[in-house]
N, C-alpha and C. Protein backbone atom coordinates (compact mmCIF):
# COMPACT_ATOMS: atom_id res chain seq x y z
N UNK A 1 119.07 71.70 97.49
CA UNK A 1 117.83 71.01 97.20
C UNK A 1 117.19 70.39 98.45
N UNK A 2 117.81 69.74 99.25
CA UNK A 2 117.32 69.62 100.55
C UNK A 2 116.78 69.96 101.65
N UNK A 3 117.40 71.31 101.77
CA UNK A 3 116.42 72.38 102.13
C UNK A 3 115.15 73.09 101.48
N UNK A 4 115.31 73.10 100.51
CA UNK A 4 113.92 73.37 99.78
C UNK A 4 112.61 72.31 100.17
N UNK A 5 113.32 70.62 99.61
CA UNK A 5 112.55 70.67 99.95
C UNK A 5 111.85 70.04 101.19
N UNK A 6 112.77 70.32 102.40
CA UNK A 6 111.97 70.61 104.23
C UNK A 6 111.30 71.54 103.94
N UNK A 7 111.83 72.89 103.32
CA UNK A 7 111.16 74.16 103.79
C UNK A 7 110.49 74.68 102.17
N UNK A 8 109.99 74.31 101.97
CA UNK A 8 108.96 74.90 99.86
C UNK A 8 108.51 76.21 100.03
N UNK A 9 108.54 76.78 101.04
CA UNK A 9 107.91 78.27 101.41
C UNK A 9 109.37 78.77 101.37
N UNK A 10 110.84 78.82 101.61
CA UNK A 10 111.91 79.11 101.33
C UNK A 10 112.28 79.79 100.03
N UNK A 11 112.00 78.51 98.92
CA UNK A 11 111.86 78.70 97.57
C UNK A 11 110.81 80.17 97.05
N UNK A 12 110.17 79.74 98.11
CA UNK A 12 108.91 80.86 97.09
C UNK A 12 109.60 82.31 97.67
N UNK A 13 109.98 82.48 98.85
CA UNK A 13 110.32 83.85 99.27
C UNK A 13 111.54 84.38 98.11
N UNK A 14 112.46 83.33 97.62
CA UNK A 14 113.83 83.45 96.86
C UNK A 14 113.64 83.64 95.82
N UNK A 15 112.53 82.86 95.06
CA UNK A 15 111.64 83.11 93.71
C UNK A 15 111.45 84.61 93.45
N UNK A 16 110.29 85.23 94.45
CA UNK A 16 109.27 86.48 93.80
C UNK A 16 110.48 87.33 94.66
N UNK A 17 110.82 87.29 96.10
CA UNK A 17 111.32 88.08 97.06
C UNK A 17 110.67 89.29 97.10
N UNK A 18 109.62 88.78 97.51
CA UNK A 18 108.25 89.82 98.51
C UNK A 18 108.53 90.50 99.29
N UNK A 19 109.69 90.13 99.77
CA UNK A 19 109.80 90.25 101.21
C UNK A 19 111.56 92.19 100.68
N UNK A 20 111.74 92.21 99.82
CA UNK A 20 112.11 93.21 99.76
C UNK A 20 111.17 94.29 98.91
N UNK A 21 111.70 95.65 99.34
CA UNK A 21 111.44 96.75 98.72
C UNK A 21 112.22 97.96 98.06
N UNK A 22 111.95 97.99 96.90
CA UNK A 22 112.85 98.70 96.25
C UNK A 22 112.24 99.90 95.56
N UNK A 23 112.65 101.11 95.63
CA UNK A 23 113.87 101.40 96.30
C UNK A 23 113.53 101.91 97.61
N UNK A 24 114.87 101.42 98.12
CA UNK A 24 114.95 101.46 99.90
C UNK A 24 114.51 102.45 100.81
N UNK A 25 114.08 102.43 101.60
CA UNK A 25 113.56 103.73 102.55
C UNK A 25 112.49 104.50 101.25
N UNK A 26 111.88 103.94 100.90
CA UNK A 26 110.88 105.49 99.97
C UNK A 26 109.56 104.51 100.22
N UNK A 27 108.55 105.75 100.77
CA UNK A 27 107.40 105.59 101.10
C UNK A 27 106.32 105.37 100.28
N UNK A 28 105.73 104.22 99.49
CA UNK A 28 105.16 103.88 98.54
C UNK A 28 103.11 104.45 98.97
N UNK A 29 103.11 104.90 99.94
CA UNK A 29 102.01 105.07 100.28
C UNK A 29 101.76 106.92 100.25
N UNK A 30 102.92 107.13 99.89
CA UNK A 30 103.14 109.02 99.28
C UNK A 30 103.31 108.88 97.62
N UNK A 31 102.88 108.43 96.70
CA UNK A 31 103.48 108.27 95.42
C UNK A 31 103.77 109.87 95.23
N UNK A 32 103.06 110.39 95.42
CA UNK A 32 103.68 112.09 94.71
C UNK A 32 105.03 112.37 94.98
N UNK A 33 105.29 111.90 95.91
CA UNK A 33 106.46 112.31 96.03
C UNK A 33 107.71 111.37 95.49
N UNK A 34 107.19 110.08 94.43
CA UNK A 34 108.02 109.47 93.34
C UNK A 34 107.89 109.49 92.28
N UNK A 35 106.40 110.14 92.45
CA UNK A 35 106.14 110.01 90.61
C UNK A 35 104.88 111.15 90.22
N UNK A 36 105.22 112.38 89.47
CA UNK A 36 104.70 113.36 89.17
C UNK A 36 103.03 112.90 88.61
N UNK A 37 101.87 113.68 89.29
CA UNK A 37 100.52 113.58 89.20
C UNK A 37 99.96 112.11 89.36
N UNK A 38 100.36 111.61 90.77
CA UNK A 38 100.21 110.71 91.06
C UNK A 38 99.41 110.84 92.85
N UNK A 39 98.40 110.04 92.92
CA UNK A 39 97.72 110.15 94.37
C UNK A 39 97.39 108.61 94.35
N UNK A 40 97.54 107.83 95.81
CA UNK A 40 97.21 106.83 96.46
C UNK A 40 96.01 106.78 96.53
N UNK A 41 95.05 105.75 96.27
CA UNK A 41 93.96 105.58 96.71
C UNK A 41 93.99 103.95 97.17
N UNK A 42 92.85 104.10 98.07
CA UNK A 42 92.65 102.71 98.37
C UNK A 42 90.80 102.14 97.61
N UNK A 43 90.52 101.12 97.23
CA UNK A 43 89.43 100.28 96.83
C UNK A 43 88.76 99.60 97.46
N UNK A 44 87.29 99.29 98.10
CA UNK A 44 87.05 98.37 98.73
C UNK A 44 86.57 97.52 98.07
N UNK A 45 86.85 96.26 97.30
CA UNK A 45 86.34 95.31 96.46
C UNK A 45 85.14 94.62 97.06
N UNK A 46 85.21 93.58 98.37
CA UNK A 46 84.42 93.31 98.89
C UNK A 46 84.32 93.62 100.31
N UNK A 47 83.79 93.37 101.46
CA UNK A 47 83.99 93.41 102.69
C UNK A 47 85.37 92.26 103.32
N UNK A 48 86.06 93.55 103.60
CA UNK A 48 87.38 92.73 104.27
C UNK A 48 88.32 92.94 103.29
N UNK A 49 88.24 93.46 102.24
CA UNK A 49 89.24 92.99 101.38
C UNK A 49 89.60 94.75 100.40
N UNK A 50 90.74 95.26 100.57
CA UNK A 50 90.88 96.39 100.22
C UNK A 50 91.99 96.57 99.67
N UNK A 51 91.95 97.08 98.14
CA UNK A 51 93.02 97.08 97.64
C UNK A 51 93.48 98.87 97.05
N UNK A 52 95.13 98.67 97.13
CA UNK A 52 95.50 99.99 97.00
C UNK A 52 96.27 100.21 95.49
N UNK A 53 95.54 101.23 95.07
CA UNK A 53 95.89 101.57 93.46
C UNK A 53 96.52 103.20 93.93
N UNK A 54 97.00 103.65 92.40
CA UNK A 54 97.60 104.96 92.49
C UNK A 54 97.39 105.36 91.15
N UNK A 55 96.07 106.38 91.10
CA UNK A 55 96.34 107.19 89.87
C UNK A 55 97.09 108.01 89.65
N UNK A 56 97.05 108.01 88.35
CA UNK A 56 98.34 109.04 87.60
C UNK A 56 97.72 109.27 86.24
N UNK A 57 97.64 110.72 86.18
CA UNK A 57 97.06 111.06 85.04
C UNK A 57 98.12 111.41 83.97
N UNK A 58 98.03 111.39 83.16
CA UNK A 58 98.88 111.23 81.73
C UNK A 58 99.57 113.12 81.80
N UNK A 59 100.80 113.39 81.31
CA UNK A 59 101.56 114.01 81.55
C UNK A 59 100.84 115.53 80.29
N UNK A 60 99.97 115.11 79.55
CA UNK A 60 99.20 116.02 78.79
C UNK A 60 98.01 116.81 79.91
N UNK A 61 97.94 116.27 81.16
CA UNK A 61 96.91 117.10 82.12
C UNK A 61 97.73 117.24 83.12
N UNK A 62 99.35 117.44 82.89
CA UNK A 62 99.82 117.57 84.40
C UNK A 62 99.90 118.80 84.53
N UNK A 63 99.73 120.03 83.76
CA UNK A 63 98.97 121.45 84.96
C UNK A 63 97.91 121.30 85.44
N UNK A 64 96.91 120.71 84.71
CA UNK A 64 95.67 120.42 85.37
C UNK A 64 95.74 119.85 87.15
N UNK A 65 96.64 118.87 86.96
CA UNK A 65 95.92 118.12 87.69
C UNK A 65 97.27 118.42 88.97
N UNK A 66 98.20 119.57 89.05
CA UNK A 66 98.71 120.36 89.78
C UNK A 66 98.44 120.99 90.94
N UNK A 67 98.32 120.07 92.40
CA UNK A 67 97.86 121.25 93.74
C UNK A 67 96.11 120.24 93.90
N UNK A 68 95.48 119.31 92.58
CA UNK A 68 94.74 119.41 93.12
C UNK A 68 94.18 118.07 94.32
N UNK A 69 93.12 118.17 95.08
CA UNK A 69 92.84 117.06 95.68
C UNK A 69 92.98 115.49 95.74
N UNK A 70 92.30 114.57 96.52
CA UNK A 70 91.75 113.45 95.68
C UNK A 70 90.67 113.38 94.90
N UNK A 71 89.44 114.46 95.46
CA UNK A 71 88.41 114.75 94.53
C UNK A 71 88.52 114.54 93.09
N UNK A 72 89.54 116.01 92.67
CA UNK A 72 89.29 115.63 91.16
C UNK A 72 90.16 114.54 90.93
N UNK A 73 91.37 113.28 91.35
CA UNK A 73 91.62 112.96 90.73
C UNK A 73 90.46 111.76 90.64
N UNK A 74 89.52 111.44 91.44
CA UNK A 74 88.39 110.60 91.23
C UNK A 74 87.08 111.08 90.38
N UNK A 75 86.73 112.63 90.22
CA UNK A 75 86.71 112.97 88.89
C UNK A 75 86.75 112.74 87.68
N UNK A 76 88.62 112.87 87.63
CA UNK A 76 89.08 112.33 86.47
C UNK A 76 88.74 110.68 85.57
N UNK A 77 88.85 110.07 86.93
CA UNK A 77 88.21 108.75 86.51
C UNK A 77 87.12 108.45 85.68
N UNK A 78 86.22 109.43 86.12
CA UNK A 78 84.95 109.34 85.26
C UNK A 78 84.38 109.83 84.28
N UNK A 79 86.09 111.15 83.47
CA UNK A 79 85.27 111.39 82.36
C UNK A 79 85.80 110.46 81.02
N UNK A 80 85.73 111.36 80.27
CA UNK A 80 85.62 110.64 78.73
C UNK A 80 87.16 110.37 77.97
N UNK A 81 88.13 110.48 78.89
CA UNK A 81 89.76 109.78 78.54
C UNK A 81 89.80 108.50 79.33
N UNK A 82 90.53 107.78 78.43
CA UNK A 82 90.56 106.19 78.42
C UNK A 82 91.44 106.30 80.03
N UNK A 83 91.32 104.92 80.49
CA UNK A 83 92.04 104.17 81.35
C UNK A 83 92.86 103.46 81.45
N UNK A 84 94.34 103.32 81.69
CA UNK A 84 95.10 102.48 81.39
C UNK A 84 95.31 101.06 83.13
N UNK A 85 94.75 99.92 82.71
CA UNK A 85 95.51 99.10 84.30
C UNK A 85 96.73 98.51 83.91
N UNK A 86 97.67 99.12 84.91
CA UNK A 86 98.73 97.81 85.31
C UNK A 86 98.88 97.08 86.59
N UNK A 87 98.81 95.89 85.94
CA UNK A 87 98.81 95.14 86.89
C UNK A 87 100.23 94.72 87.75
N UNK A 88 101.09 95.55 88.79
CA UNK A 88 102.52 95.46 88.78
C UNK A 88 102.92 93.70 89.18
N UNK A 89 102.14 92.66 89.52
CA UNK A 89 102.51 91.56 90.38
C UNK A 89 102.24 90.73 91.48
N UNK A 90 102.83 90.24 92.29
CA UNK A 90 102.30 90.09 93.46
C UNK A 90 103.07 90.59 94.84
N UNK A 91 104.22 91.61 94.38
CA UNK A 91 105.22 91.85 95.24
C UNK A 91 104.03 92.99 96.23
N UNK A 92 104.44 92.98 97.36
CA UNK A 92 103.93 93.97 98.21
C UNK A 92 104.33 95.72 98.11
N UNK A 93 104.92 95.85 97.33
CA UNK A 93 104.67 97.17 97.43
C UNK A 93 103.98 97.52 95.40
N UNK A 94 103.99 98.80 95.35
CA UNK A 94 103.18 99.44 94.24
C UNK A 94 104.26 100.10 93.66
């Protein structure tokens, strides 16, 4: 308790533990290569401020969406099948 509380930023790293990534060595900025019909994109919300999502289209269009670009998967975004967000947290990786 004493150390906490000198150091309250201690606590918070031990709390969420941001500061690891799991699982180890795997490149969260390749999702295809963890998770089938899946592509990285990044968002620019406002100036300065850019956030990184990863679509993944539902496993009923995964020939479709097999080999192809980012194009269609931003495409996909815009037709007439629903959207699902998750929101994973505040840990640093996706």
């Amino acid at each position: 308790p004493f150390l906490i509380r000198l150091f309250p930023s201690l606590l918070t790293k031990f709390v969420f533990l941001n500061f690891l990534a799991f699982p180890f060595f795997a490149d969260f900025r390749r999702p295809e290569l963890l998770v089938n019909n899946t592509i990285s994109m990044y968002l620019t919300t406002e100036p300065g401020v850019t956030v990184g999502i990863w679509h993944t289209v539902p496993g009923s269009r995964a020939a479709e969406a097999q080999g192809k670009d980012q194009r269609w998967f931003e495409e996909a975004l815009a037709d007439a099948h629903p959207v699902i967000i998750y929101l994973h947290g505040n840990g640093g990786t996706r």
